[in-house]
PDB file of N, CA and C in Angstrom:
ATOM      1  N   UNK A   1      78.653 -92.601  25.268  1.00  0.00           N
ATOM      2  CA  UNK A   1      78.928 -92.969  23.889  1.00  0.00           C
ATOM      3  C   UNK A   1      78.376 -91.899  22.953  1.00  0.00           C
ATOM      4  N   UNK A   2      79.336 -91.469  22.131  1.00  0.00           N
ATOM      5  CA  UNK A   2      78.531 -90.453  20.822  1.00  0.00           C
ATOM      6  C   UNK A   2      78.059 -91.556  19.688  1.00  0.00           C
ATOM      7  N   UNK A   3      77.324 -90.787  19.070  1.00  0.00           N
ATOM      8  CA  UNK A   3      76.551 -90.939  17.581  1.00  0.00           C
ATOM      9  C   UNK A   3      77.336 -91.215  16.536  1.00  0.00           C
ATOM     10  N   UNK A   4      77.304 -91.312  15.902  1.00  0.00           N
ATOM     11  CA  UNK A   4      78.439 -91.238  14.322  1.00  0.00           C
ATOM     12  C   UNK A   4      77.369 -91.899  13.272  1.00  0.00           C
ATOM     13  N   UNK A   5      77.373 -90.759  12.015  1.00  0.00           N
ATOM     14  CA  UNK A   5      76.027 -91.058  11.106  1.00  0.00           C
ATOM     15  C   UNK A   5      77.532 -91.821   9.780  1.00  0.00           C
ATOM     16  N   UNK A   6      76.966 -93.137   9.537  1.00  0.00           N
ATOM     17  CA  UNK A   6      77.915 -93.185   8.425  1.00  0.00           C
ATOM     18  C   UNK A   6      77.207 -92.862   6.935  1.00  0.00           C
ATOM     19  N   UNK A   7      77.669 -92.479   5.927  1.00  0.00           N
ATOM     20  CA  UNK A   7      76.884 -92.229   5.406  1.00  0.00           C
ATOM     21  C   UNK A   7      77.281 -92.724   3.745  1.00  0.00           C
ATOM     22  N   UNK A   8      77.090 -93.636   3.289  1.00  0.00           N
ATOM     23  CA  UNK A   8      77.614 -95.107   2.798  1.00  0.00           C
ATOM     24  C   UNK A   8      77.741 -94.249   0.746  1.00  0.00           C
ATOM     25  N   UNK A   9      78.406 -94.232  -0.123  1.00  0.00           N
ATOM     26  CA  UNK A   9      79.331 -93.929  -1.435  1.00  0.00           C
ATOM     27  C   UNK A   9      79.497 -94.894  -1.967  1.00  0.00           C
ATOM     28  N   UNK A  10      78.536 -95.005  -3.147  1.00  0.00           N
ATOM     29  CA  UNK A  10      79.074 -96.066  -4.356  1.00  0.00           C
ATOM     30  C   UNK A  10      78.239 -97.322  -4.170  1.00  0.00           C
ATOM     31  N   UNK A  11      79.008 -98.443  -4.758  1.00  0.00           N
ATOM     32  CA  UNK A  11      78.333 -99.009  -4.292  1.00  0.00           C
ATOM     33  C   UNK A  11      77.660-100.000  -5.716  1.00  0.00           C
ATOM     34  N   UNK A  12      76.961-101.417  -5.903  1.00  0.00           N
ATOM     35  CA  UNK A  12      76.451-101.008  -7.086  1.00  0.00           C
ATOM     36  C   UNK A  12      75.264-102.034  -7.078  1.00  0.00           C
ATOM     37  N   UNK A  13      74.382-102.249  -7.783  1.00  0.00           N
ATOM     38  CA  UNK A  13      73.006-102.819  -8.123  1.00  0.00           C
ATOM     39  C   UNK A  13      73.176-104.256  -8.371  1.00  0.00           C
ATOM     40  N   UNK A  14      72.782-105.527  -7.178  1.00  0.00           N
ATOM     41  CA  UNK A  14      72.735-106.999  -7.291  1.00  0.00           C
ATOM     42  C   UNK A  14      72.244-107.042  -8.572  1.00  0.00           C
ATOM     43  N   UNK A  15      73.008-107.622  -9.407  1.00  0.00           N
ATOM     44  CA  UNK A  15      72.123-108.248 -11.145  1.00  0.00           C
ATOM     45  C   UNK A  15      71.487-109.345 -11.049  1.00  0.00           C
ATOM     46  N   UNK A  16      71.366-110.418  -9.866  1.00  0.00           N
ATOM     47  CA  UNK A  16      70.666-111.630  -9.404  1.00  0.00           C
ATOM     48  C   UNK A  16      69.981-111.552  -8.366  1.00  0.00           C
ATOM     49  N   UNK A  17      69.069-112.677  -8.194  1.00  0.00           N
ATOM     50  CA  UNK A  17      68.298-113.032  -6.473  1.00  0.00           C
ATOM     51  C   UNK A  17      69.843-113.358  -6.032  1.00  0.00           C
ATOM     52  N   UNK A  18      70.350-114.187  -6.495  1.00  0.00           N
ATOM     53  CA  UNK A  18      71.190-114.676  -5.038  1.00  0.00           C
ATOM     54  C   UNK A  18      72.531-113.711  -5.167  1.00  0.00           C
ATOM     55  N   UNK A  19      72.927-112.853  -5.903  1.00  0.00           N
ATOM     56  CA  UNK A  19      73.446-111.743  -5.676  1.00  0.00           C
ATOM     57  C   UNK A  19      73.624-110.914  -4.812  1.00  0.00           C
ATOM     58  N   UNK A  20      72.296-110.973  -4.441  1.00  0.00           N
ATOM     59  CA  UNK A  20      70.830-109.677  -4.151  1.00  0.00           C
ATOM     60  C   UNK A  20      71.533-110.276  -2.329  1.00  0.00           C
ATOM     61  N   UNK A  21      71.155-111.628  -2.492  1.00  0.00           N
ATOM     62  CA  UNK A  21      71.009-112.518  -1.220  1.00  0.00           C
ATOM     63  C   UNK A  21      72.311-112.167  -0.383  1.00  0.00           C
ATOM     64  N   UNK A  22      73.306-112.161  -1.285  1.00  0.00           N
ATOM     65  CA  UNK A  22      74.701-112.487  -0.646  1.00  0.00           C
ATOM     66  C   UNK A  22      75.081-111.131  -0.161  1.00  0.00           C
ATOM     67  N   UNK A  23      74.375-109.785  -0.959  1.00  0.00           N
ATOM     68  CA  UNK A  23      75.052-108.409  -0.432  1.00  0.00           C
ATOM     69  C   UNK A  23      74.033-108.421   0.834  1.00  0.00           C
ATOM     70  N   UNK A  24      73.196-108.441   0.863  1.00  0.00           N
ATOM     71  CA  UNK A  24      71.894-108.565   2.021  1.00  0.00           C
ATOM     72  C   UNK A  24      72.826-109.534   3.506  1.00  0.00           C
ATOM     73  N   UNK A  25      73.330-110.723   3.011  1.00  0.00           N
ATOM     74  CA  UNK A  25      73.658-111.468   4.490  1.00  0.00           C
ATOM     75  C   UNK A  25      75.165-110.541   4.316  1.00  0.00           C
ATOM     76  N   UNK A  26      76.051-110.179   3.693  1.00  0.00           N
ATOM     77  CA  UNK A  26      76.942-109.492   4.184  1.00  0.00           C
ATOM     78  C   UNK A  26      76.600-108.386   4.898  1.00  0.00           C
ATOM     79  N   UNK A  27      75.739-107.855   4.787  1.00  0.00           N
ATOM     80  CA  UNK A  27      75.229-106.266   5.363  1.00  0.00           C
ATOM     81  C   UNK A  27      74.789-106.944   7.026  1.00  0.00           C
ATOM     82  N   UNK A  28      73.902-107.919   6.985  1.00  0.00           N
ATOM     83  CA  UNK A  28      73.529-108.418   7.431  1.00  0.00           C
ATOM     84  C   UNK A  28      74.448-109.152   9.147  1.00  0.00           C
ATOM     85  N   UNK A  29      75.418-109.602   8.505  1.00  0.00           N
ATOM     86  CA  UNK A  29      76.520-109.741   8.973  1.00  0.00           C
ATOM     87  C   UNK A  29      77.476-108.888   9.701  1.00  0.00           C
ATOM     88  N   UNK A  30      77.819-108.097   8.936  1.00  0.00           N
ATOM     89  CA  UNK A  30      78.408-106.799   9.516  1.00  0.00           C
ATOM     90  C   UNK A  30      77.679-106.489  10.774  1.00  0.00           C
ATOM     91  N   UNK A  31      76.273-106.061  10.486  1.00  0.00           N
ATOM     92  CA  UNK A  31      75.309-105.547  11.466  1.00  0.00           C
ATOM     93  C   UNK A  31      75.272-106.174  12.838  1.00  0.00           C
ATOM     94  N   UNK A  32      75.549-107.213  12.528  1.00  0.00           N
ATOM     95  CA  UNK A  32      75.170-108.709  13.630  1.00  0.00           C
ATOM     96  C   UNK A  32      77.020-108.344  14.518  1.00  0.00           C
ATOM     97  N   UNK A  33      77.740-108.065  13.881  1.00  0.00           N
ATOM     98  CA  UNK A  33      79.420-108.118  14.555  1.00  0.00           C
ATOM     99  C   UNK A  33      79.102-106.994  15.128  1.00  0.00           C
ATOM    100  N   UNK A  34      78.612-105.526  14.646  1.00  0.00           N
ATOM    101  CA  UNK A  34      78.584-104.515  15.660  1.00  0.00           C
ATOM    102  C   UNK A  34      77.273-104.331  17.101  1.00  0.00           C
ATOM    103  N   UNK A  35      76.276-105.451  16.602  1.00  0.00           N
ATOM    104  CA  UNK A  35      75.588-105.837  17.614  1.00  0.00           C
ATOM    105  C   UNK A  35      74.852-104.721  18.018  1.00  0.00           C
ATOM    106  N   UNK A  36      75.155-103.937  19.706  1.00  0.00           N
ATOM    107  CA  UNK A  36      74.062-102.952  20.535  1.00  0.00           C
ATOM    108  C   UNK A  36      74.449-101.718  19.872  1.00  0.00           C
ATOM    109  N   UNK A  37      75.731-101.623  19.051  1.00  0.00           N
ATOM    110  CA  UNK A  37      76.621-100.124  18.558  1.00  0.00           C
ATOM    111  C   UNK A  37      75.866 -99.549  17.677  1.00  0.00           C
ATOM    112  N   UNK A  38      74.582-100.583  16.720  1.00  0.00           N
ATOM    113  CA  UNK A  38      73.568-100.287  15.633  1.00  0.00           C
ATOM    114  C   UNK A  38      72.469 -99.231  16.192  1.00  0.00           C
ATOM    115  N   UNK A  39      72.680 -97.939  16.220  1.00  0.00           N
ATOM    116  CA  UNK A  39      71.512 -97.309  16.816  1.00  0.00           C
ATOM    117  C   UNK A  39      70.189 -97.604  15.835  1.00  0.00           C
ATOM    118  N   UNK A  40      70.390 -97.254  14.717  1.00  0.00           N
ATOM    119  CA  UNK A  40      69.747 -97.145  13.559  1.00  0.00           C
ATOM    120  C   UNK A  40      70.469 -98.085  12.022  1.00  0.00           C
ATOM    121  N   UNK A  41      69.787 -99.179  11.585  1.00  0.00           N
ATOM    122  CA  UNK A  41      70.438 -99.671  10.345  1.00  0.00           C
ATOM    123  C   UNK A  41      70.556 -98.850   9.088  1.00  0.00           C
ATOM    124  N   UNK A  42      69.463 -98.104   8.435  1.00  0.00           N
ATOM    125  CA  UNK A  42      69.228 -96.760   8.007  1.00  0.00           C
ATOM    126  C   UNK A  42      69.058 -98.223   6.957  1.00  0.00           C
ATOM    127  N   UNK A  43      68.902 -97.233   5.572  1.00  0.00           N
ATOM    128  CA  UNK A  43      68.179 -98.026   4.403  1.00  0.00           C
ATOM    129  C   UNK A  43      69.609 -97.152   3.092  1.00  0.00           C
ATOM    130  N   UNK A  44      68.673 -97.864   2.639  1.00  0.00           N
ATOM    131  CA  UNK A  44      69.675 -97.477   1.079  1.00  0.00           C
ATOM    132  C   UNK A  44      69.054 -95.800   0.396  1.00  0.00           C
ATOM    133  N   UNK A  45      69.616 -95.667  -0.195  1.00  0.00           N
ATOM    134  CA  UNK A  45      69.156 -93.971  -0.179  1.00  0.00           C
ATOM    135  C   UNK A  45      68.933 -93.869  -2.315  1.00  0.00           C
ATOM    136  N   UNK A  46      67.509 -93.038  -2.607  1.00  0.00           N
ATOM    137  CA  UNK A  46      67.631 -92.972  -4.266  1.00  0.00           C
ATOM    138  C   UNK A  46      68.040 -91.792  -4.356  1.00  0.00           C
ATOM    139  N   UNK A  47      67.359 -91.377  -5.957  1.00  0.00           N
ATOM    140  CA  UNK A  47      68.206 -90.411  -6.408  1.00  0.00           C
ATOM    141  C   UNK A  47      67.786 -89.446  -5.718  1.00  0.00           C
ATOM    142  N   UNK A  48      68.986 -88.179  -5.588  1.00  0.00           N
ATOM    143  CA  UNK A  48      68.993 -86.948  -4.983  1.00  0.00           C
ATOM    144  C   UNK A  48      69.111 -85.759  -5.340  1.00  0.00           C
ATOM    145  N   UNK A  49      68.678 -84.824  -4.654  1.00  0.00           N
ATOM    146  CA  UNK A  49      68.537 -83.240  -5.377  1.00  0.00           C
ATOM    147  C   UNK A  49      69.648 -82.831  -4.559  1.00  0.00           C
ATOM    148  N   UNK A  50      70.402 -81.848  -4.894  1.00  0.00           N
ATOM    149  CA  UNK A  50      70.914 -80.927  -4.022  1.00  0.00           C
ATOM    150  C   UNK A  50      70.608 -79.541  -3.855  1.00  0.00           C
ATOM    151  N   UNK A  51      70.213 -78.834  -3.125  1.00  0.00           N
ATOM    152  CA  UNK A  51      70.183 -77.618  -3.059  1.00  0.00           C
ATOM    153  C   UNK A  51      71.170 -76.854  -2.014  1.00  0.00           C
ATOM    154  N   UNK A  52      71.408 -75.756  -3.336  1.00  0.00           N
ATOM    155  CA  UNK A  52      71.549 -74.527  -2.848  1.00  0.00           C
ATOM    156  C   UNK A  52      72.292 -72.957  -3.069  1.00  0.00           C
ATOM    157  N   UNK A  53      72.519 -72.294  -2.930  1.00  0.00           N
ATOM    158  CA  UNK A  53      72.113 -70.796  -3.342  1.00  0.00           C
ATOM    159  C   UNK A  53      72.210 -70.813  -4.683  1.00  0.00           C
ATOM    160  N   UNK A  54      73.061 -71.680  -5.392  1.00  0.00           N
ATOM    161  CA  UNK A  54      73.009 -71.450  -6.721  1.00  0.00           C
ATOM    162  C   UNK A  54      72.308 -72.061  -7.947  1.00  0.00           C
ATOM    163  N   UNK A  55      71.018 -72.993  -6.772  1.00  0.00           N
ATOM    164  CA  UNK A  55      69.776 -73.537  -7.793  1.00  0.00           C
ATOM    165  C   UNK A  55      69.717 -75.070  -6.987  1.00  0.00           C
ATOM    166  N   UNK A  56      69.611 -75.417  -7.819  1.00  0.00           N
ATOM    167  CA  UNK A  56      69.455 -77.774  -8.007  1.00  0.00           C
ATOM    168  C   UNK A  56      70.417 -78.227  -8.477  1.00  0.00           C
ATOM    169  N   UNK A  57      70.720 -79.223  -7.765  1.00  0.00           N
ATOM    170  CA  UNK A  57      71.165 -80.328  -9.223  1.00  0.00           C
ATOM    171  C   UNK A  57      70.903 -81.260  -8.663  1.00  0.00           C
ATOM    172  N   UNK A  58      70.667 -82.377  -9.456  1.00  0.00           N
ATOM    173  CA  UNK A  58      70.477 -83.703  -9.799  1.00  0.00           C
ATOM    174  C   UNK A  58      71.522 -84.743  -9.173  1.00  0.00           C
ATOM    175  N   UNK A  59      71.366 -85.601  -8.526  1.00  0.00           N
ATOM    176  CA  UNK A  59      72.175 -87.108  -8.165  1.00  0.00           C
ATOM    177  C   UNK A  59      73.249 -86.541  -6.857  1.00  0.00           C
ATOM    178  N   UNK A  60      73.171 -85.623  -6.094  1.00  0.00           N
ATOM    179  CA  UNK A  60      74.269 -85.201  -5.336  1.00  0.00           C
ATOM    180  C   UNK A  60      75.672 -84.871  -5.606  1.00  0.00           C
ATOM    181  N   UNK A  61      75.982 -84.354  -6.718  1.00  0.00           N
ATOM    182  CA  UNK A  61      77.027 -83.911  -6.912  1.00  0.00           C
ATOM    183  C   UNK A  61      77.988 -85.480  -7.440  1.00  0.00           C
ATOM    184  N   UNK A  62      79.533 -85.280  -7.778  1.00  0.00           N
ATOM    185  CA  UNK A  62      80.196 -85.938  -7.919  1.00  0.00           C
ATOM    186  C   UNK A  62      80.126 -87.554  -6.846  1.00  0.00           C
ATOM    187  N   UNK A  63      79.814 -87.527  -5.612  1.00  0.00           N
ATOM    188  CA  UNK A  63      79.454 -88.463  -5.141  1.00  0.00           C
ATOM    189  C   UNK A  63      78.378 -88.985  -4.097  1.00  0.00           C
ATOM    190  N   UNK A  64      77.571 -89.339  -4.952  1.00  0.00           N
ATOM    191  CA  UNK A  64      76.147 -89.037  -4.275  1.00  0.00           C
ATOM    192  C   UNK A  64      76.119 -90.453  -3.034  1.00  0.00           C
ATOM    193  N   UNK A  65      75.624 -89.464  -2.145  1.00  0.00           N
ATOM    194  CA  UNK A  65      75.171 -90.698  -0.823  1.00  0.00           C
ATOM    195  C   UNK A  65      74.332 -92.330  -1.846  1.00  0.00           C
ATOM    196  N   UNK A  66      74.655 -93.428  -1.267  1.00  0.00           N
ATOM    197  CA  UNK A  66      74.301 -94.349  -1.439  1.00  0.00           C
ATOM    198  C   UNK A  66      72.595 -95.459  -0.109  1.00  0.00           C
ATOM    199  N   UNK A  67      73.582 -94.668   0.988  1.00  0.00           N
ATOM    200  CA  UNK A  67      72.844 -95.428   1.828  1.00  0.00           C
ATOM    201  C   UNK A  67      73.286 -94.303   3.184  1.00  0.00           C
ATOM    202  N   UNK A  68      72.776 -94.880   4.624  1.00  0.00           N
ATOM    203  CA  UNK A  68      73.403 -94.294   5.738  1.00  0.00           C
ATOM    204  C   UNK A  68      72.775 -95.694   6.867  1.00  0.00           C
ATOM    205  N   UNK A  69      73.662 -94.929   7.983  1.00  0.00           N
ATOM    206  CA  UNK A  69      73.003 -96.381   9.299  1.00  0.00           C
ATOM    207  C   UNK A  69      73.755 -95.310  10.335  1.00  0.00           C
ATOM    208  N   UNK A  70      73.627 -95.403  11.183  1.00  0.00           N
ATOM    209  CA  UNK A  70      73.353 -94.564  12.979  1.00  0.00           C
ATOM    210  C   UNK A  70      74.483 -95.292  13.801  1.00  0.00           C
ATOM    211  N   UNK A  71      75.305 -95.037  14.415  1.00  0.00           N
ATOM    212  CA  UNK A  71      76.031 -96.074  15.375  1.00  0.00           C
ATOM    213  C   UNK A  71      76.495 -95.383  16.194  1.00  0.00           C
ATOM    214  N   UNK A  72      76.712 -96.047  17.381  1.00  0.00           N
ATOM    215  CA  UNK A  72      77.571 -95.793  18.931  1.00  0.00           C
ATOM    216  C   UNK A  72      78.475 -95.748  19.095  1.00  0.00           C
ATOM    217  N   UNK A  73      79.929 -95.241  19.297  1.00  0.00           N
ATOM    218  CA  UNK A  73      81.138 -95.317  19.407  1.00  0.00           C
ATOM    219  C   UNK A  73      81.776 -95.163  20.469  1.00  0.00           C
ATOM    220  N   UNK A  74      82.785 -94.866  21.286  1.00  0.00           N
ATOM    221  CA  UNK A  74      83.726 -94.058  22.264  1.00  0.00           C
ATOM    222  C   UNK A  74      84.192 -92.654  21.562  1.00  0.00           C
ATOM    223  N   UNK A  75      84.627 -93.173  20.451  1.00  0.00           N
ATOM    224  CA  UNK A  75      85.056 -91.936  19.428  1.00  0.00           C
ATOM    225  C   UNK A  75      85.399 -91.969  18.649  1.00  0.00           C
ATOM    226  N   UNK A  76      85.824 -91.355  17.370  1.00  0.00           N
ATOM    227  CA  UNK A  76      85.569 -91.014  16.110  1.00  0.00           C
ATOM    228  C   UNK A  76      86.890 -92.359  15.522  1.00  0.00           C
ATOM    229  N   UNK A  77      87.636 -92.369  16.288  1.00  0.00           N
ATOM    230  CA  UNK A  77      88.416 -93.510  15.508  1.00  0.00           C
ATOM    231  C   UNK A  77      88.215 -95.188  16.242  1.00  0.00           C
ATOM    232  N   UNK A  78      87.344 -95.264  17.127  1.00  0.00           N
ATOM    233  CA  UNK A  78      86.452 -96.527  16.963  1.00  0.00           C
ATOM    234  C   UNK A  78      85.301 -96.978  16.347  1.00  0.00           C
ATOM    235  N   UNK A  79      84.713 -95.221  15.965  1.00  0.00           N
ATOM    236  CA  UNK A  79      83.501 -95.339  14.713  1.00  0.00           C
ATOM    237  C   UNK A  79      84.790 -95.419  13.607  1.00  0.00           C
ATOM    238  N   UNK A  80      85.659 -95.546  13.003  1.00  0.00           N
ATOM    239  CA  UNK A  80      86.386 -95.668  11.776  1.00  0.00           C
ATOM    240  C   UNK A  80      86.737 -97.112  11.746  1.00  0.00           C
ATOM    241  N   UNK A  81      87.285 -97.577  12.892  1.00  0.00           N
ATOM    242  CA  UNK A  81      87.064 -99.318  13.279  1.00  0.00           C
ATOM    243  C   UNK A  81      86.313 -99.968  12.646  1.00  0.00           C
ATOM    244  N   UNK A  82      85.354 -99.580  13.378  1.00  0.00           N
ATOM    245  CA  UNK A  82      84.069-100.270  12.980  1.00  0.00           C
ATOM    246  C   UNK A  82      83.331 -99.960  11.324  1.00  0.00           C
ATOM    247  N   UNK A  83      84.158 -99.160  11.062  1.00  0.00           N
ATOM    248  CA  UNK A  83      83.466 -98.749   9.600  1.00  0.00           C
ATOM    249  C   UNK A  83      84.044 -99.599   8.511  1.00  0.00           C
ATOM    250  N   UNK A  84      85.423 -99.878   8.824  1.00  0.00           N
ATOM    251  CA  UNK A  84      86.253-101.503   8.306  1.00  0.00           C
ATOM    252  C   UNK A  84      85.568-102.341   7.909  1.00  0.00           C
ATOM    253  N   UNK A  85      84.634-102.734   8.153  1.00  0.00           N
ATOM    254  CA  UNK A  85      84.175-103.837   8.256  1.00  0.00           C
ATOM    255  C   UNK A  85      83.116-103.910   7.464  1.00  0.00           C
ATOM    256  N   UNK A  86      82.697-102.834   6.447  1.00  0.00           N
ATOM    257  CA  UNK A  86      81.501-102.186   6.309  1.00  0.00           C
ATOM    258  C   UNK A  86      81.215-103.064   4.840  1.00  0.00           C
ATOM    259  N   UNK A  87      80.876-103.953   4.461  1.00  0.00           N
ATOM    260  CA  UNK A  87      80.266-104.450   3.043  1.00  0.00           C
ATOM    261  C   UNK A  87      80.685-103.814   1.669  1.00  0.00           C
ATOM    262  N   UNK A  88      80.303-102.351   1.895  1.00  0.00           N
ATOM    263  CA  UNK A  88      80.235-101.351   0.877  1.00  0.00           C
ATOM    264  C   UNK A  88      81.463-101.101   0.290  1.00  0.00           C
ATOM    265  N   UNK A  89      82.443-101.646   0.768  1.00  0.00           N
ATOM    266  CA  UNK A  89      83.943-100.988   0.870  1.00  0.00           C
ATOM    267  C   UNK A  89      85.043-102.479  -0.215  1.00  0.00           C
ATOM    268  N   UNK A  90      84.067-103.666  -0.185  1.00  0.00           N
ATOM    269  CA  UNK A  90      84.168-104.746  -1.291  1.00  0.00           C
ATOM    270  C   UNK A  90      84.182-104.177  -2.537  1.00  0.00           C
ATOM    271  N   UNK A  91      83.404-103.273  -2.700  1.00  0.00           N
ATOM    272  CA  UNK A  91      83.332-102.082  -3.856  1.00  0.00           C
ATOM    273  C   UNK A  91      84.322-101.415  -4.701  1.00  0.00           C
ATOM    274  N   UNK A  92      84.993-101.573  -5.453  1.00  0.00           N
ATOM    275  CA  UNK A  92      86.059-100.410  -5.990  1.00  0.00           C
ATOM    276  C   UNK A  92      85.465 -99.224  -5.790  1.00  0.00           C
ATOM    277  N   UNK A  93      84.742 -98.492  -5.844  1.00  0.00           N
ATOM    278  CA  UNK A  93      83.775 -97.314  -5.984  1.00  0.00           C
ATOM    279  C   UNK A  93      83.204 -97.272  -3.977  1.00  0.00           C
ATOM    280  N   UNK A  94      83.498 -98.460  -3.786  1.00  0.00           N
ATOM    281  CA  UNK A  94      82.406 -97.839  -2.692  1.00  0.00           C
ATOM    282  C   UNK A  94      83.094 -97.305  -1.102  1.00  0.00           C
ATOM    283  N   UNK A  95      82.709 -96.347  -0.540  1.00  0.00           N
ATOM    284  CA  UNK A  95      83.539 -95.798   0.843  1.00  0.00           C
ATOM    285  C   UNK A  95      82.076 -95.312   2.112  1.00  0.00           C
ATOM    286  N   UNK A  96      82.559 -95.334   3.023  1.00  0.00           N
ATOM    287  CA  UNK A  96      82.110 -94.787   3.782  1.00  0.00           C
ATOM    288  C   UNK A  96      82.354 -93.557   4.559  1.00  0.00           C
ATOM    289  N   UNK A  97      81.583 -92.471   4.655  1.00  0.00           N
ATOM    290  CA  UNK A  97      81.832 -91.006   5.239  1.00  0.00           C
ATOM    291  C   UNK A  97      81.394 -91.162   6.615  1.00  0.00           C
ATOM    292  N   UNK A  98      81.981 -90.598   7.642  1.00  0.00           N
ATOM    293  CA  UNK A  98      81.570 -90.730   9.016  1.00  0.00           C
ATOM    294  C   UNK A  98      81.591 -89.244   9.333  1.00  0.00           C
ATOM    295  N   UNK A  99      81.026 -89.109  10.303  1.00  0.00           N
ATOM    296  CA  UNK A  99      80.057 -87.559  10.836  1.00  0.00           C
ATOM    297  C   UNK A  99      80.363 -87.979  12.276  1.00  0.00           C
ATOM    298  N   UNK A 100      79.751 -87.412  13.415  1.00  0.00           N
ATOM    299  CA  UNK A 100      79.796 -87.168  15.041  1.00  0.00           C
ATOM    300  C   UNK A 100      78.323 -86.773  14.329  1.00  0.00           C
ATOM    301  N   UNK A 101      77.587 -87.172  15.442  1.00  0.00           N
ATOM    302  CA  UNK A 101      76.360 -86.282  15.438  1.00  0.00           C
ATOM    303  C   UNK A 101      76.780 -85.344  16.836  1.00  0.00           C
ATOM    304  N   UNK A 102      77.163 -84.855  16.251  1.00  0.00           N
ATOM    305  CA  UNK A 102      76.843 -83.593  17.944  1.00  0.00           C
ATOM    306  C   UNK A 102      75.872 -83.060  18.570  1.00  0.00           C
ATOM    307  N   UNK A 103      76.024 -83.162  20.436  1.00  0.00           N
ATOM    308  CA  UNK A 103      74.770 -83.192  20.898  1.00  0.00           C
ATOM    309  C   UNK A 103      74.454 -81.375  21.292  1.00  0.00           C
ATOM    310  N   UNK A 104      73.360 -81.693  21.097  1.00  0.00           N
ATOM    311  CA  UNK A 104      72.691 -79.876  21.044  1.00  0.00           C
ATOM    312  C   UNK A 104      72.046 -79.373  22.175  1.00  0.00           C
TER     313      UNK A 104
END
């Protein structure tokens, strides 16, 4: 099985506890359907710098990472499967980016 880093876009801020509650058991949920495939849940991600050759900037560019989580696949379009399913994607704004971690 390969790696696949998803690496979670958009997205937006519970304005309630039980808001808060309901994006939490959806995440929650999700997590629980992909089961042993969860290498890593990863966390929600703040603000970001970017670097490089041509200085800093602030918030990651036009679309700054939100979050990330680690998962197991066969391959890149059963990590896209599984990315379906992903909470974040309830979102108008929100998507998920998928990667291979390739092994070294």
């Amino acid at each position: 099985m390969a790696k696949f880093v998803y690496v979670y876009h958009g997205g937006s801020t519970p304005q309630s506890e039980a808001e808060g509650k309901a994006v939490m058991d959806a995440w929650m949920a999700w997590f629980g359907a992909l089961g042993a495939a969860v290498v890593d849940g990863g966390a929600p991600l703040g603000k970001s710098k970017t670097v490089s050759a041509n200085g800093v900037a602030d918030n990651g560019g036009a679309n700054p990472a939100s979050g990330y989580s680690i998962v197991e696949a066969a391959d890149m379009a059963a990590a896209v499967t599984m990315a379906k399913g992903c909470p974040i994607l309830a979102d108008a704004n929100g998507s998920v980016e998928i990667a291979e971690a390739m092994a070294m």
